[in-house]
Protein backbone atom coordinates (compact mmCIF):
# COMPACT_ATOMS: atom_id res chain seq x y z
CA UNK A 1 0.00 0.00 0.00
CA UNK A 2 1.25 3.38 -0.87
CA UNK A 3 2.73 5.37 2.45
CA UNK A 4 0.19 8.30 1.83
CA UNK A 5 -2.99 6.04 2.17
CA UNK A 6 -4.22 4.89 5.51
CA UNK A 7 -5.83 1.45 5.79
CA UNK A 8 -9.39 1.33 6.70
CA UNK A 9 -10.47 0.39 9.84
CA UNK A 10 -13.79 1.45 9.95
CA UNK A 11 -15.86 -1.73 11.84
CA UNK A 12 -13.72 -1.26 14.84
CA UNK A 13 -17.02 1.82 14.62
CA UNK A 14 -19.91 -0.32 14.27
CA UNK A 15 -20.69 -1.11 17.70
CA UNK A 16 -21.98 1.65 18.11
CA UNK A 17 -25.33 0.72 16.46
CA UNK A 18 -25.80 -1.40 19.05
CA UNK A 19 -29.63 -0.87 19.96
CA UNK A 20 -30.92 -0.35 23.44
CA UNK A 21 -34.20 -2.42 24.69
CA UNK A 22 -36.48 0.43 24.44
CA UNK A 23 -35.37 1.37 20.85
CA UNK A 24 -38.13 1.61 17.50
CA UNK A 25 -37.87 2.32 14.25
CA UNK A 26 -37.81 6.01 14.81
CA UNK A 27 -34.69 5.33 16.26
CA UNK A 28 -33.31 3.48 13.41
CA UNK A 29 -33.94 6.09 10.79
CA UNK A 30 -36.03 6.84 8.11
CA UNK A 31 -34.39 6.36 4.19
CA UNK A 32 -35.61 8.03 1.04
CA UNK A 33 -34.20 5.98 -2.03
CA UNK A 34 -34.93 7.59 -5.45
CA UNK A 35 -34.70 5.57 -8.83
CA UNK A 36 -35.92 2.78 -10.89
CA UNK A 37 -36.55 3.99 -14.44
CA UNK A 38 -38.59 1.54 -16.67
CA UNK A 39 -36.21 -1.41 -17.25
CA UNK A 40 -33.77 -0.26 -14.62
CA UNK A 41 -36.17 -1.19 -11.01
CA UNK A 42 -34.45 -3.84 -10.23
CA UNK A 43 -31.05 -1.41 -9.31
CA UNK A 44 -33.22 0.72 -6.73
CA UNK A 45 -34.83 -2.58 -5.64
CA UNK A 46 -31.19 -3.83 -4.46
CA UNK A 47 -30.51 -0.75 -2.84
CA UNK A 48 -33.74 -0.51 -1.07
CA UNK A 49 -33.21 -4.50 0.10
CA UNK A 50 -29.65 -3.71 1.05
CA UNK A 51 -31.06 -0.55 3.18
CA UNK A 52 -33.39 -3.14 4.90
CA UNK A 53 -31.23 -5.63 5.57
CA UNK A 54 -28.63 -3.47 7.02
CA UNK A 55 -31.33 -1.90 9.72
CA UNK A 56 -32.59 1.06 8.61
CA UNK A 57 -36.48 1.68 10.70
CA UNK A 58 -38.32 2.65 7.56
CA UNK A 59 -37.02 2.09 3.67
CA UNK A 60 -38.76 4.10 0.84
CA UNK A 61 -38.57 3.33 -2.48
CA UNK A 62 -39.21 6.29 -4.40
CA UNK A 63 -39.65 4.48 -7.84
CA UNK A 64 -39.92 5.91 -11.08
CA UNK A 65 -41.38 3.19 -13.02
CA UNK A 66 -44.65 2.60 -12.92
CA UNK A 67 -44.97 -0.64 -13.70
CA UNK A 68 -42.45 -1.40 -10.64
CA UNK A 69 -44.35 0.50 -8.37
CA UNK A 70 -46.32 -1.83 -6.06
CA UNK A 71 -45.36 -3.79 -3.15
CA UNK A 72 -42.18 -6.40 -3.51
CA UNK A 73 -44.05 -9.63 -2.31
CA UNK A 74 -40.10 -11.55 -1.10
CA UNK A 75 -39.98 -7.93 0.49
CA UNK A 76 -43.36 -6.45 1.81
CA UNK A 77 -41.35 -4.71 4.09
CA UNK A 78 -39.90 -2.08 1.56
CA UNK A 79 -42.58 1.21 1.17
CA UNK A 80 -42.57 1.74 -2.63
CA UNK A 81 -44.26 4.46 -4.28
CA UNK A 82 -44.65 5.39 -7.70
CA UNK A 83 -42.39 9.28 -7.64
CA UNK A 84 -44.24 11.83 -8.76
CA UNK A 85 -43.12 15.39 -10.05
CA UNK A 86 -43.17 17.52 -6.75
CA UNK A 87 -39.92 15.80 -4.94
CA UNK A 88 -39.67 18.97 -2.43
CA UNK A 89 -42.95 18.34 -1.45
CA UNK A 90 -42.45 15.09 -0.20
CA UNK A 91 -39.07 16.01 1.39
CA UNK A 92 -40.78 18.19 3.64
CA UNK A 93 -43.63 16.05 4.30
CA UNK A 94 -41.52 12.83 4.65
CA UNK A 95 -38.74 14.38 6.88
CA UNK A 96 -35.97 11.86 5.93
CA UNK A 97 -32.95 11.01 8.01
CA UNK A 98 -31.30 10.19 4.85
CA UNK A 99 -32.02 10.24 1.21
CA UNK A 100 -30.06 8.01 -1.65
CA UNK A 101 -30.64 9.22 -5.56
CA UNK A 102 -28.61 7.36 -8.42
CA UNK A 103 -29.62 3.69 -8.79
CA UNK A 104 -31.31 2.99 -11.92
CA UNK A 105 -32.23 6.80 -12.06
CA UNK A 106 -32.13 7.40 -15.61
CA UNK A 107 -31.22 10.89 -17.41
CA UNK A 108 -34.88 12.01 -17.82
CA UNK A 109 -36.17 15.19 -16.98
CA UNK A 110 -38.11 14.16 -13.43
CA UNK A 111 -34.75 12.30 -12.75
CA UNK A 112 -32.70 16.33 -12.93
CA UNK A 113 -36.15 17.69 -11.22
CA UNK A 114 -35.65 15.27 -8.29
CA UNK A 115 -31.76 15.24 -7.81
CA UNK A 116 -32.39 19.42 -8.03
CA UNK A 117 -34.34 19.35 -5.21
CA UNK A 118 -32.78 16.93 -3.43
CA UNK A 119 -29.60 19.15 -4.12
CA UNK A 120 -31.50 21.79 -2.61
CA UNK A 121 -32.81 20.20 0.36
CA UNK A 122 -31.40 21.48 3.57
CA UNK A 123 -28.61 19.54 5.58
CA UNK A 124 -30.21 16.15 5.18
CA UNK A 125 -27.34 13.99 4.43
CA UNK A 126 -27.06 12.14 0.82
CA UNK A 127 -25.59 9.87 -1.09
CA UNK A 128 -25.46 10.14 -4.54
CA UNK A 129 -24.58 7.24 -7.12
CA UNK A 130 -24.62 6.01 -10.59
CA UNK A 131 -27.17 8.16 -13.39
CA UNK A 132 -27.51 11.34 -10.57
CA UNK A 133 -23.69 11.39 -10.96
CA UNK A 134 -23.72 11.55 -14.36
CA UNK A 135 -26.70 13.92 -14.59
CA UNK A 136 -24.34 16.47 -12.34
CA UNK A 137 -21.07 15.76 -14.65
CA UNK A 138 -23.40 17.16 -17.61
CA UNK A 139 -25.09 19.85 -15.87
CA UNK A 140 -23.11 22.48 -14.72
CA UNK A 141 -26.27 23.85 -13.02
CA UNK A 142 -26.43 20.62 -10.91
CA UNK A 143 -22.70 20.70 -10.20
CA UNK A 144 -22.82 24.05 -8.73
CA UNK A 145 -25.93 22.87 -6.47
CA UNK A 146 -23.96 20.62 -4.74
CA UNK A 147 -21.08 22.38 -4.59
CA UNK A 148 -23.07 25.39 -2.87
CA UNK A 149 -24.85 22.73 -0.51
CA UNK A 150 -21.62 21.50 0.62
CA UNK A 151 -20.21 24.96 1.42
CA UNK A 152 -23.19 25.78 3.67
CA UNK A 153 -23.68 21.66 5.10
CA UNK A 154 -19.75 20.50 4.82
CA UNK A 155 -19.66 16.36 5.76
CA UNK A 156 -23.49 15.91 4.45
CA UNK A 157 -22.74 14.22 1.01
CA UNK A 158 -20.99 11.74 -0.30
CA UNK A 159 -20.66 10.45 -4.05
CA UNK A 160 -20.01 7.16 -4.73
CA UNK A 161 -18.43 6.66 -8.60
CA UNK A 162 -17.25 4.11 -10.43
CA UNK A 163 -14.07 4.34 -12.84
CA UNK A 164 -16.49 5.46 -15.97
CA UNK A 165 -18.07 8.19 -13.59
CA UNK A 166 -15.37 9.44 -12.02
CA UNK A 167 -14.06 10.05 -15.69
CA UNK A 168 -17.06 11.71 -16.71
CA UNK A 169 -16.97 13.93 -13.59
CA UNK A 170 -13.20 14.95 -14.85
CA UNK A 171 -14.08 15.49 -18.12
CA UNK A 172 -11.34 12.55 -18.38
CA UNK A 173 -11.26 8.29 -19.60
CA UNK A 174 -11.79 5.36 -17.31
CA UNK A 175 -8.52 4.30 -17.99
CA UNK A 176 -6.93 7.64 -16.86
CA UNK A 177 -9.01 7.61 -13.80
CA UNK A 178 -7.86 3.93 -13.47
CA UNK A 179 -3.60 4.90 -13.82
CA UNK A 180 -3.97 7.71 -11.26
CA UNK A 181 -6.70 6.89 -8.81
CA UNK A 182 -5.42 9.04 -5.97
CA UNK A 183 -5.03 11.79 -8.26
CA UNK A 184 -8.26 11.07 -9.36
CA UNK A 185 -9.93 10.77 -5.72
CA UNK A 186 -8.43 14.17 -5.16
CA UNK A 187 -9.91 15.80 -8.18
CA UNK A 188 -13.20 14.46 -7.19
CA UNK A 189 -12.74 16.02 -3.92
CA UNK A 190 -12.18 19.80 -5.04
CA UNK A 191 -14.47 19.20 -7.56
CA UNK A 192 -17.74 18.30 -5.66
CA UNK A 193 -16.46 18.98 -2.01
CA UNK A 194 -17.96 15.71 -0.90
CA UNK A 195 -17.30 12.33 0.93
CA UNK A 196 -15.62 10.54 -1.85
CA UNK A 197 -15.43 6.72 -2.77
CA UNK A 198 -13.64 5.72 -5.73
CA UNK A 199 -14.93 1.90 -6.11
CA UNK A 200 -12.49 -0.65 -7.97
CA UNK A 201 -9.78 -2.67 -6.66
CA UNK A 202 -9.00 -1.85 -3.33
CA UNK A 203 -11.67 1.01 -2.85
CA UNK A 204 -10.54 4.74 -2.02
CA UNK A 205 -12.39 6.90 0.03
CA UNK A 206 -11.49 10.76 1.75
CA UNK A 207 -13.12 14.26 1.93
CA UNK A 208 -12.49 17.78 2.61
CA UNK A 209 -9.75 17.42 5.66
CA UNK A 210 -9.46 13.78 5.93
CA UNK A 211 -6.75 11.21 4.96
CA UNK A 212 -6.99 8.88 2.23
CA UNK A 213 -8.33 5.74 3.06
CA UNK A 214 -7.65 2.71 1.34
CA UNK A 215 -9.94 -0.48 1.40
CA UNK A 216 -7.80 -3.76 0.98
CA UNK A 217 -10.75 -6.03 1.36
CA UNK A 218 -12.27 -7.23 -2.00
CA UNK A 219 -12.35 -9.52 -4.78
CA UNK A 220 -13.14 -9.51 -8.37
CA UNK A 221 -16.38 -11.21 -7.82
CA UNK A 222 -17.27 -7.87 -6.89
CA UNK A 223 -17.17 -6.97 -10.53
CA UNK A 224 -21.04 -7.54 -11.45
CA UNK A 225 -24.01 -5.39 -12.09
CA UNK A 226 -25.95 -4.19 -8.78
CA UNK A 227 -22.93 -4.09 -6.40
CA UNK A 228 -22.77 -0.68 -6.22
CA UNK A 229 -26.58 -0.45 -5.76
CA UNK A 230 -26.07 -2.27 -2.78
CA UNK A 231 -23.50 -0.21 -1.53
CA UNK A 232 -25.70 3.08 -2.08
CA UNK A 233 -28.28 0.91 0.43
CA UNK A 234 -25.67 0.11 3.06
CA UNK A 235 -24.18 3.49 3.33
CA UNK A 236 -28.12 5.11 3.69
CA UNK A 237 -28.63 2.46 6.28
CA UNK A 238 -26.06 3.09 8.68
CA UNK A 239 -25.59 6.98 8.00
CA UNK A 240 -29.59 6.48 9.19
CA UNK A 241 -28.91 4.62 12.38
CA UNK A 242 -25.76 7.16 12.83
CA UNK A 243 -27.85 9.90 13.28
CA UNK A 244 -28.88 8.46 16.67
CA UNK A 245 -25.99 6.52 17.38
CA UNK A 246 -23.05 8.94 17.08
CA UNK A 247 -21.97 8.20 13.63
CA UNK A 248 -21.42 10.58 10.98
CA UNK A 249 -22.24 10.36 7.00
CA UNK A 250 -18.33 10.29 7.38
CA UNK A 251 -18.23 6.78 9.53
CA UNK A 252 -21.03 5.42 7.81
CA UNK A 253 -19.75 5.29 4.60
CA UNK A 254 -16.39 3.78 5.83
CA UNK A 255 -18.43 0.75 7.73
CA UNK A 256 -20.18 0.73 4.27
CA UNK A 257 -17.28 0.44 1.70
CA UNK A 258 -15.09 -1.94 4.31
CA UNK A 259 -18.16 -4.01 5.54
CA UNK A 260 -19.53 -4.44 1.69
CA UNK A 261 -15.90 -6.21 0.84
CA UNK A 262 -15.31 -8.01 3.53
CA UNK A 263 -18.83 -9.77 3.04
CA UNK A 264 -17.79 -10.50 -0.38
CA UNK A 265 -14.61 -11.76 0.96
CA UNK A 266 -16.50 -14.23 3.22
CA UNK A 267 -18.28 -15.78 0.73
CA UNK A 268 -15.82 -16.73 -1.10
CA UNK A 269 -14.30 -18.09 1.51
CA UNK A 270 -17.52 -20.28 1.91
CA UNK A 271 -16.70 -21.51 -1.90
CA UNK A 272 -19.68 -19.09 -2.83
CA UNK A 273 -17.85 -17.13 -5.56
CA UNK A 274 -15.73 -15.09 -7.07
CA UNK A 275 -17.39 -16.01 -10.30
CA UNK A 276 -21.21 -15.88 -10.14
CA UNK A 277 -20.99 -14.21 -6.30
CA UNK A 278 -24.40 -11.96 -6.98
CA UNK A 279 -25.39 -8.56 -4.71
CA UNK A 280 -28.38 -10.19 -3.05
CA UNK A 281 -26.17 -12.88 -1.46
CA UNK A 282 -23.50 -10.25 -0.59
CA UNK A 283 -26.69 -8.02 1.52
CA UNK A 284 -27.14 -11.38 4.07
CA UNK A 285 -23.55 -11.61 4.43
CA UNK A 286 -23.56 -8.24 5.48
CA UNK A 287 -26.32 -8.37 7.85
CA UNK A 288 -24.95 -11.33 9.28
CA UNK A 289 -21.05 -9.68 9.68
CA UNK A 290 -23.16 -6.49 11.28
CA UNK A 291 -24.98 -8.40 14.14
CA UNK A 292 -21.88 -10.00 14.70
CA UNK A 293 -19.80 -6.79 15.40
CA UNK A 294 -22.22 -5.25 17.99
């Protein structure tokens, strides 16, 4: 490991979601999860499932196709409702802990209407992935949103880009991003003024006046379709259960990126994986690894 990264050691913090007798879901936090184009559900599904499963006290799927919004019958559990144009609205009704905006999002025009106003919500903390990232790469309207919200609410977002949207962020290629991912992470950084994670191969992750931290945990049977959509959920979980349990958006993520790798880890340890390892199996892992830290 390079001698300017720090590894991560962020479960040594997840005891501190250890729940009391007398807690309830209020406790736990309430999630707002925005996504699911036609043809895409399925992405907002895994992060809503992922939310769940990591403990979050109430998981809403705000879902923007219609045919996908009705209740999951493996999940009855998860609140999904078909998103309508007047996302403000239901910020201020709703009164989230946390909201999540990127998996299977889309580039429509409700998709930029919603990440605007989530952008423009006050210092709810968010976590922004996938299609919202590359919404605010081409929008330099959208860019400057967050940038402004994270001058007034520093430590309240965090993006969470691949290789291909990092590059688009930069205005650079994947495989430039992939030669100088430090420099990269860094870039990000003064860009957007967020939490950053760089996913990939031993995942990077700093912000504004923080180290560089670097995840060693991982394998390549990480490298399939809805991982990061799971990751979106885990982070939205615990930054949820952090607001009551003396864990920052900061901390959160870090138990996120580190826990979501070494699940992976562990089931391919169990001869589940690398090749074929899906998201869904990595969630259970997680929960399991999670009750077993507190």
């Amino acid at each position: 490991m390079t001698a300017s990264l720090k590894k991560l050691n962020a479960l040594e913090l997840a005891g501190r979601l250890k729940r009391s007798p007398s807690e309830h879901k209020g406790d736990a936090g309430k999630v707002i999860l925005v996504g699911g184009a036609p043809g895409m559900a399925g992405a907002l599904l895994l992060a809503g499932n992922a939310c769940l499963h990591l403990g979050a006290g109430w998981t809403i799927l705000e879902m923007f196709d219609p045919k996908s919004a009705h209740a999951c019958q493996d999940h009855p559990e998860l609140m999904i409702r078909l998103a309508d144009s007047d996302a403000h609205s239901l910020i201020t009704k709703n009164q989230p802990d946390v909201i999540a905006i990127g998996p299977g999002l889309g580039m429509s025009s409700l998709a930029k209407s919603w990440l605007a106003d989530i952008l423009s919500s006050s210092q709810i903390p968010i976590i922004i992935d996938a299609d919202a990232l590359n919404l605010i790469a081409t929008s330099a309207d959208l860019l400057h949103l967050l940038q402004i919200r994270n001058q007034q609410f520093p430590g309240q977002s965090v993006i969470t880009p691949h290789p291909g949207e990092a590059a688009l962020l930069l205005k650079s290629t994947a495989a430039h991003v992939q030669e100088h991912r430090i420099a990269a992470l860094q870039q990000l950084v003064d860009l957007t003024q967020s939490i950053v994670v760089l996913k990939g191969q031993h995942t990077l992750i700093t912000s504004p006046g923080n180290p560089i931290f670097q995840c060693e945990e991982g394998n390549p049977g990480m490298a399939t379709g809805g991982m990061g959509d799971v990751l979106t959920g885990s982070i939205a979980a615990l930054a949820a259960q952090g607001m009551r349990h003396q864990l920052s958006l900061w901390d959160a993520t870090g138990i996120a990126v580190q826990l979501h790798a070494v699940a992976a880890d562990s089931l391919v340890n169990q001869g589940i994986g690398p090749i074929g390892l899906t998201p869904s199996e990595t969630i259970s892992e997680m929960r399991s690894l999670l009750n077993k830290l507190l």
